[in-house]
PDB file of N, CA and C in Angstrom:
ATOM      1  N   UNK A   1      59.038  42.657-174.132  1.00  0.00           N
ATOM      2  CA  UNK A   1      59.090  42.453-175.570  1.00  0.00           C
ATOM      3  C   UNK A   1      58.834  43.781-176.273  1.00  0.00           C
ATOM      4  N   UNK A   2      59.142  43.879-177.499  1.00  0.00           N
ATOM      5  CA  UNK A   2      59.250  45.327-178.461  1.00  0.00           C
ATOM      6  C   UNK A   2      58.188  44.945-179.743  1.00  0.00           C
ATOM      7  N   UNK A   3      57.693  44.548-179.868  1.00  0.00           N
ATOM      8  CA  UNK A   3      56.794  43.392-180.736  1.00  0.00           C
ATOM      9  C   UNK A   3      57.634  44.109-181.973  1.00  0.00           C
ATOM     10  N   UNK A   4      58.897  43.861-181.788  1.00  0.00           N
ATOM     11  CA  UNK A   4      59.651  44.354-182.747  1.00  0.00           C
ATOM     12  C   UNK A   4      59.530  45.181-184.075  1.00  0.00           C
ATOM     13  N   UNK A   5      58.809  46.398-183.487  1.00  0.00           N
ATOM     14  CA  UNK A   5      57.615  47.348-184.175  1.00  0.00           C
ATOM     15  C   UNK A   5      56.548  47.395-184.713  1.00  0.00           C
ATOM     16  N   UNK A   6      56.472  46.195-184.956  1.00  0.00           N
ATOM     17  CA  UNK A   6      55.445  45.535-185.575  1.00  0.00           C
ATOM     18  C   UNK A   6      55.101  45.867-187.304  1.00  0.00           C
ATOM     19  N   UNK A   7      54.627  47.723-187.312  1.00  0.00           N
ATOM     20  CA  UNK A   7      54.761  48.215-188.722  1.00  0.00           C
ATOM     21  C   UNK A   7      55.525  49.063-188.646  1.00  0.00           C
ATOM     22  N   UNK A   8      55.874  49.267-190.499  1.00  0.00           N
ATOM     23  CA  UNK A   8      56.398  50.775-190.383  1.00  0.00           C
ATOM     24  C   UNK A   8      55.276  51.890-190.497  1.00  0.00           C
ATOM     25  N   UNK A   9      55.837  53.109-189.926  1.00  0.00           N
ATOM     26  CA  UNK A   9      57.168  53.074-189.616  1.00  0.00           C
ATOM     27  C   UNK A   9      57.760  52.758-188.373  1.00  0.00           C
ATOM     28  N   UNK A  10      57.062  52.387-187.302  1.00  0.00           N
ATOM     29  CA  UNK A  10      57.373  51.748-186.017  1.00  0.00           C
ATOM     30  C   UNK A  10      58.119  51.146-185.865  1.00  0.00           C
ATOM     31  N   UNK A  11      58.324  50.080-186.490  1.00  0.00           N
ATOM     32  CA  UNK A  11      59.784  49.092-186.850  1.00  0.00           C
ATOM     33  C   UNK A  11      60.758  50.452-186.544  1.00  0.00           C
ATOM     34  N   UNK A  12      61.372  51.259-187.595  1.00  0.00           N
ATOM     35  CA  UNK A  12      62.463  52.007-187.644  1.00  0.00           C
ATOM     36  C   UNK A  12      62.491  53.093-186.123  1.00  0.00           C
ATOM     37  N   UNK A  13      61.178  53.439-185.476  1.00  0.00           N
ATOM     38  CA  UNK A  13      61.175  54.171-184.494  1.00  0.00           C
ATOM     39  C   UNK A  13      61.658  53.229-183.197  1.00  0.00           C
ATOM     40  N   UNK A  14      61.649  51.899-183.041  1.00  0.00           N
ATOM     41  CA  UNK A  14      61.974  51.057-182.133  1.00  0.00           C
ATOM     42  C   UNK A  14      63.415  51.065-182.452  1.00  0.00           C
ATOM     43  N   UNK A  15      63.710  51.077-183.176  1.00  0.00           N
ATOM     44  CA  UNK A  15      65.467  50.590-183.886  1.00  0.00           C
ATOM     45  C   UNK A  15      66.037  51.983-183.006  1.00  0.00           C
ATOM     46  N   UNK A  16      65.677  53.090-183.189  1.00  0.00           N
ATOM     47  CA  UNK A  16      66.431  54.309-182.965  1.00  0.00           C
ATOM     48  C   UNK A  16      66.421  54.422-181.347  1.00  0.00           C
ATOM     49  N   UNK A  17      65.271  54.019-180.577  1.00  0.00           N
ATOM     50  CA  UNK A  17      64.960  54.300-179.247  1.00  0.00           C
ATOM     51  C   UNK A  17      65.838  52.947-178.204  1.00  0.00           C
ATOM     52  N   UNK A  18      65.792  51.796-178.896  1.00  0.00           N
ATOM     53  CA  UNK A  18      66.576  50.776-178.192  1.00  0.00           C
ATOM     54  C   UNK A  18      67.506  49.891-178.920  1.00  0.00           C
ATOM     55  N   UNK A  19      68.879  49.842-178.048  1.00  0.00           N
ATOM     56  CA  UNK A  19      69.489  49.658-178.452  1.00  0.00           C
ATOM     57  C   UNK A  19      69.433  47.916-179.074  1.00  0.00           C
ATOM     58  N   UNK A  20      68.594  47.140-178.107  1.00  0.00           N
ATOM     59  CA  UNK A  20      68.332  45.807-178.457  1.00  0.00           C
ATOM     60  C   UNK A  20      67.074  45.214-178.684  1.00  0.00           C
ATOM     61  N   UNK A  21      66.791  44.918-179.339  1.00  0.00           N
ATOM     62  CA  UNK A  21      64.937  45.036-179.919  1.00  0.00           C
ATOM     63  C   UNK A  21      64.714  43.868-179.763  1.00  0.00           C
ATOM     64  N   UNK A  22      65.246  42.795-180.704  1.00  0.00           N
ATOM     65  CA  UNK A  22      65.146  41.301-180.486  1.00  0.00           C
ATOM     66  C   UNK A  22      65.805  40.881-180.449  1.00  0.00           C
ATOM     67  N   UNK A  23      65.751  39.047-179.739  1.00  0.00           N
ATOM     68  CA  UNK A  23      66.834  37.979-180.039  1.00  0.00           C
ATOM     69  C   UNK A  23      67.958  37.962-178.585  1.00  0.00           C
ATOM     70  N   UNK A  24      68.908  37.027-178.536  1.00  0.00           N
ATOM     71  CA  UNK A  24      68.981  36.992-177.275  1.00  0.00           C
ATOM     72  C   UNK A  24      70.877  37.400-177.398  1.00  0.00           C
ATOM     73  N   UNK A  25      71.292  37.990-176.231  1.00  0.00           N
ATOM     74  CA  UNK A  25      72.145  38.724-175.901  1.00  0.00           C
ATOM     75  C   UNK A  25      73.172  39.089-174.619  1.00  0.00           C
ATOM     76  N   UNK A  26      74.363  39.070-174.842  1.00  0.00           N
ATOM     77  CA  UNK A  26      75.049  38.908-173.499  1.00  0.00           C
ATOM     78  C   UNK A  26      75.496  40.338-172.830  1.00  0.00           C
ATOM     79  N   UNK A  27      75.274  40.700-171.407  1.00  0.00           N
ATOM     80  CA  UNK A  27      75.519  41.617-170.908  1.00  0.00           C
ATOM     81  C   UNK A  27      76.406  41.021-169.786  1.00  0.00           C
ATOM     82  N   UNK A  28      77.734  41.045-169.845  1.00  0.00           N
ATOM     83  CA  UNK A  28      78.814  40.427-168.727  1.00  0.00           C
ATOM     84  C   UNK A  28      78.707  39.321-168.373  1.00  0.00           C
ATOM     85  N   UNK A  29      77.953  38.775-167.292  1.00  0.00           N
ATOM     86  CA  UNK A  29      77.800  37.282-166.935  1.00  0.00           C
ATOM     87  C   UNK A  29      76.393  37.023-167.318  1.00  0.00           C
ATOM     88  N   UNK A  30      75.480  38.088-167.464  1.00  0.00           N
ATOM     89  CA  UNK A  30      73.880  37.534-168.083  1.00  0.00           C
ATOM     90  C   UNK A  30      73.839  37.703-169.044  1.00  0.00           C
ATOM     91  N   UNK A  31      72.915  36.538-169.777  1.00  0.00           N
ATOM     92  CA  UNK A  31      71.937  36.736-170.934  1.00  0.00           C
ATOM     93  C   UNK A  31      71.062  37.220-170.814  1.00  0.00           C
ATOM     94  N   UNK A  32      70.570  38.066-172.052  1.00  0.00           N
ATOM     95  CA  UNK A  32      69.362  38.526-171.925  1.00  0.00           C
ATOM     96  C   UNK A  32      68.451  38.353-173.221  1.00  0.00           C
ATOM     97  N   UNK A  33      67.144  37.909-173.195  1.00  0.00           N
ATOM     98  CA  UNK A  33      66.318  37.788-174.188  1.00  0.00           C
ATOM     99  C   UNK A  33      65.726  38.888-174.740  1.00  0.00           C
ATOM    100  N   UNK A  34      65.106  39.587-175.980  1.00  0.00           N
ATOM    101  CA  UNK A  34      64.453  40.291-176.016  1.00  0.00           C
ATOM    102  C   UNK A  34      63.045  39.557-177.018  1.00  0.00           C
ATOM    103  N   UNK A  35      62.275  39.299-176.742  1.00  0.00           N
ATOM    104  CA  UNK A  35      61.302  39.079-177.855  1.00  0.00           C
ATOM    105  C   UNK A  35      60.184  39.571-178.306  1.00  0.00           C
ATOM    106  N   UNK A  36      59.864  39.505-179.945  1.00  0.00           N
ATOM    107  CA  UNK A  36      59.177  40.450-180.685  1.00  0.00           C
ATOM    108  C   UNK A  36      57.759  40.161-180.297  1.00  0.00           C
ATOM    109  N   UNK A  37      57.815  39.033-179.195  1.00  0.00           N
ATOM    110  CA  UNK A  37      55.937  38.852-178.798  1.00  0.00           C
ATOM    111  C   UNK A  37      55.364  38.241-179.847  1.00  0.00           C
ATOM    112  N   UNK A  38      54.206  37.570-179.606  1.00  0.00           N
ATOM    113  CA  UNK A  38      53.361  36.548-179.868  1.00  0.00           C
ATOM    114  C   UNK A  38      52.232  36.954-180.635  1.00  0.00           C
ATOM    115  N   UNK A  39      51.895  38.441-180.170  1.00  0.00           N
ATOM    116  CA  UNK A  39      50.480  38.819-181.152  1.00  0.00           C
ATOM    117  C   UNK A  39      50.675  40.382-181.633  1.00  0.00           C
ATOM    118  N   UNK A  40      49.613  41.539-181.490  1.00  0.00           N
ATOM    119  CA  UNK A  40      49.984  42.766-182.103  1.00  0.00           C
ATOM    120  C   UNK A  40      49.478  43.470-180.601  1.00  0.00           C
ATOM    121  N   UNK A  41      49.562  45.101-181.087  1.00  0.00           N
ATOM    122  CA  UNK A  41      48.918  46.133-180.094  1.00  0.00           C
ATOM    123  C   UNK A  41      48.304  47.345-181.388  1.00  0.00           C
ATOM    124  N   UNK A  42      47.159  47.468-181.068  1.00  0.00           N
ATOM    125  CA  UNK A  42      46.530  48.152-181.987  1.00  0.00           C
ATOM    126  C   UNK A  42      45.851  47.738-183.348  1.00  0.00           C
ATOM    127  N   UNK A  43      46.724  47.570-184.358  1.00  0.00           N
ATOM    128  CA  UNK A  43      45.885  47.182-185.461  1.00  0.00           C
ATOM    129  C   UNK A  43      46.205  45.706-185.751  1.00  0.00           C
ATOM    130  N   UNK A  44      45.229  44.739-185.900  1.00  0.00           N
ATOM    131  CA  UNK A  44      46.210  43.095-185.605  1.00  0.00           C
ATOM    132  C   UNK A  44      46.625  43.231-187.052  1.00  0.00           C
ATOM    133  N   UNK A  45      47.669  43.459-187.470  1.00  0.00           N
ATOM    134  CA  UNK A  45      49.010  43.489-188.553  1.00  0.00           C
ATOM    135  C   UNK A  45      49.817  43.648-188.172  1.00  0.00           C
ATOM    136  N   UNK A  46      51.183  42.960-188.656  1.00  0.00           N
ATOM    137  CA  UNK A  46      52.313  43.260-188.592  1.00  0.00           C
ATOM    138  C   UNK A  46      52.982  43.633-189.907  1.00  0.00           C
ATOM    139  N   UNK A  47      53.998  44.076-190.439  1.00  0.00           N
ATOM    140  CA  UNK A  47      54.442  44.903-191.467  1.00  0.00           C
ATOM    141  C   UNK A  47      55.832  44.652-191.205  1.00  0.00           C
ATOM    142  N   UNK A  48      56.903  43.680-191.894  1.00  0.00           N
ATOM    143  CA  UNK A  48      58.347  44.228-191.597  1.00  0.00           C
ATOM    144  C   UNK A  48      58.934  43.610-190.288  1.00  0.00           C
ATOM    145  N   UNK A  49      58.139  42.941-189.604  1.00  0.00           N
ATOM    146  CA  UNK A  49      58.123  42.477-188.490  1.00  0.00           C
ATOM    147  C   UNK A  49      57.591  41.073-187.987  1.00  0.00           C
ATOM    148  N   UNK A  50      57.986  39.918-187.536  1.00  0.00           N
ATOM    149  CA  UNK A  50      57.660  38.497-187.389  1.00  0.00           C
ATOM    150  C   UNK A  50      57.107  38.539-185.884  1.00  0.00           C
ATOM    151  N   UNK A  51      56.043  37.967-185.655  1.00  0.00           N
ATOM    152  CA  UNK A  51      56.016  37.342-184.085  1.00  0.00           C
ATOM    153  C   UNK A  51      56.860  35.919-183.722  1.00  0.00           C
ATOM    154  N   UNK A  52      56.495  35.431-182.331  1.00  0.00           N
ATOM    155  CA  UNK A  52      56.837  34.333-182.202  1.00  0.00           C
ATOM    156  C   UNK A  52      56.949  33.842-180.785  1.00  0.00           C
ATOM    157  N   UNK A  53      56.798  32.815-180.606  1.00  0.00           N
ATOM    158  CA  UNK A  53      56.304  31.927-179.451  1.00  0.00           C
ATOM    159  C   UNK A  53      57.832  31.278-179.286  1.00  0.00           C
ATOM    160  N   UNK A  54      58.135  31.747-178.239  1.00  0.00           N
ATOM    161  CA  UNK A  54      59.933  31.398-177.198  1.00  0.00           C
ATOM    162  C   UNK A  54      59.470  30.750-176.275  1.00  0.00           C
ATOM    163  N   UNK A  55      60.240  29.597-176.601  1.00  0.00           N
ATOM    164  CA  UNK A  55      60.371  28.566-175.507  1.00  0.00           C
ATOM    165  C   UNK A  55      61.839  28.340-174.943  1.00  0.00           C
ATOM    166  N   UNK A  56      61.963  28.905-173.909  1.00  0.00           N
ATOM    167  CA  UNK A  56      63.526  28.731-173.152  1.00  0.00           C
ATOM    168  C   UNK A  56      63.999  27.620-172.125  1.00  0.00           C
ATOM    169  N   UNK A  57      64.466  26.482-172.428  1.00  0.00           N
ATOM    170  CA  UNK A  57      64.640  25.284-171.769  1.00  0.00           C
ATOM    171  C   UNK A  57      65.956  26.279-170.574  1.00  0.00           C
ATOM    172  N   UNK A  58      65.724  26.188-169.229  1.00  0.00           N
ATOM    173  CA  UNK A  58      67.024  26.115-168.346  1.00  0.00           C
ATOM    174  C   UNK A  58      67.774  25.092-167.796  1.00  0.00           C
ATOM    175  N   UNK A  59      68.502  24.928-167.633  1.00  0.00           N
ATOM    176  CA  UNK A  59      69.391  23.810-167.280  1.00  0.00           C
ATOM    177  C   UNK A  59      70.468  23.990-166.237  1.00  0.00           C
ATOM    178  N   UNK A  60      70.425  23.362-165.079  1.00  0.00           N
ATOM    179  CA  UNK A  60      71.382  23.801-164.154  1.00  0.00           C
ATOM    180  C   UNK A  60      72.124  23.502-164.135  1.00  0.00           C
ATOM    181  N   UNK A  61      73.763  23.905-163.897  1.00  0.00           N
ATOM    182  CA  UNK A  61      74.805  22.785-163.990  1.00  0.00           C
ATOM    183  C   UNK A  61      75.443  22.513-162.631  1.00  0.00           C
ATOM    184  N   UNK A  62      75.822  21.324-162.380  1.00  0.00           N
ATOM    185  CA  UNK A  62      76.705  21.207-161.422  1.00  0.00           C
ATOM    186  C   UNK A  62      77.991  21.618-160.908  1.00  0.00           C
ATOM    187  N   UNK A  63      77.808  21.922-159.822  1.00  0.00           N
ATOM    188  CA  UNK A  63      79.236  22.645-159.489  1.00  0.00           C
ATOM    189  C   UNK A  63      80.192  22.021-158.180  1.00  0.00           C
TER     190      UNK A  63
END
């Protein structure tokens, strides 16, 4: 997770360093999740930036 910078200006320094910060995303045959995390690192604030608690149901299919 990128705690999707959490503040600025961190927010904008995450944006420049990766290309996918949050939210979920296809790379050829995988998905991939990225999420902004659940709490902080350093000062408990966030600024510009949401947390959040992902719950990913899988489901197998038949073949």
């Amino acid at each position: 997770h990128t705690h999707n910078g959490q503040i600025f200006p961190f927010n904008w320094l995450v944006r420049q360093q990766f290309r996918i910060i949050h939210g979920i995303h296809r790379r050829g045959n995988c998905h991939l999740y990225v999420s902004p995390g659940t709490g902080t690192w350093g000062p408990a604030m966030r600024l510009g930036s949401r947390n959040e608690i992902t719950c990913i149901d899988l489901i197998a299919t038949r073949s």
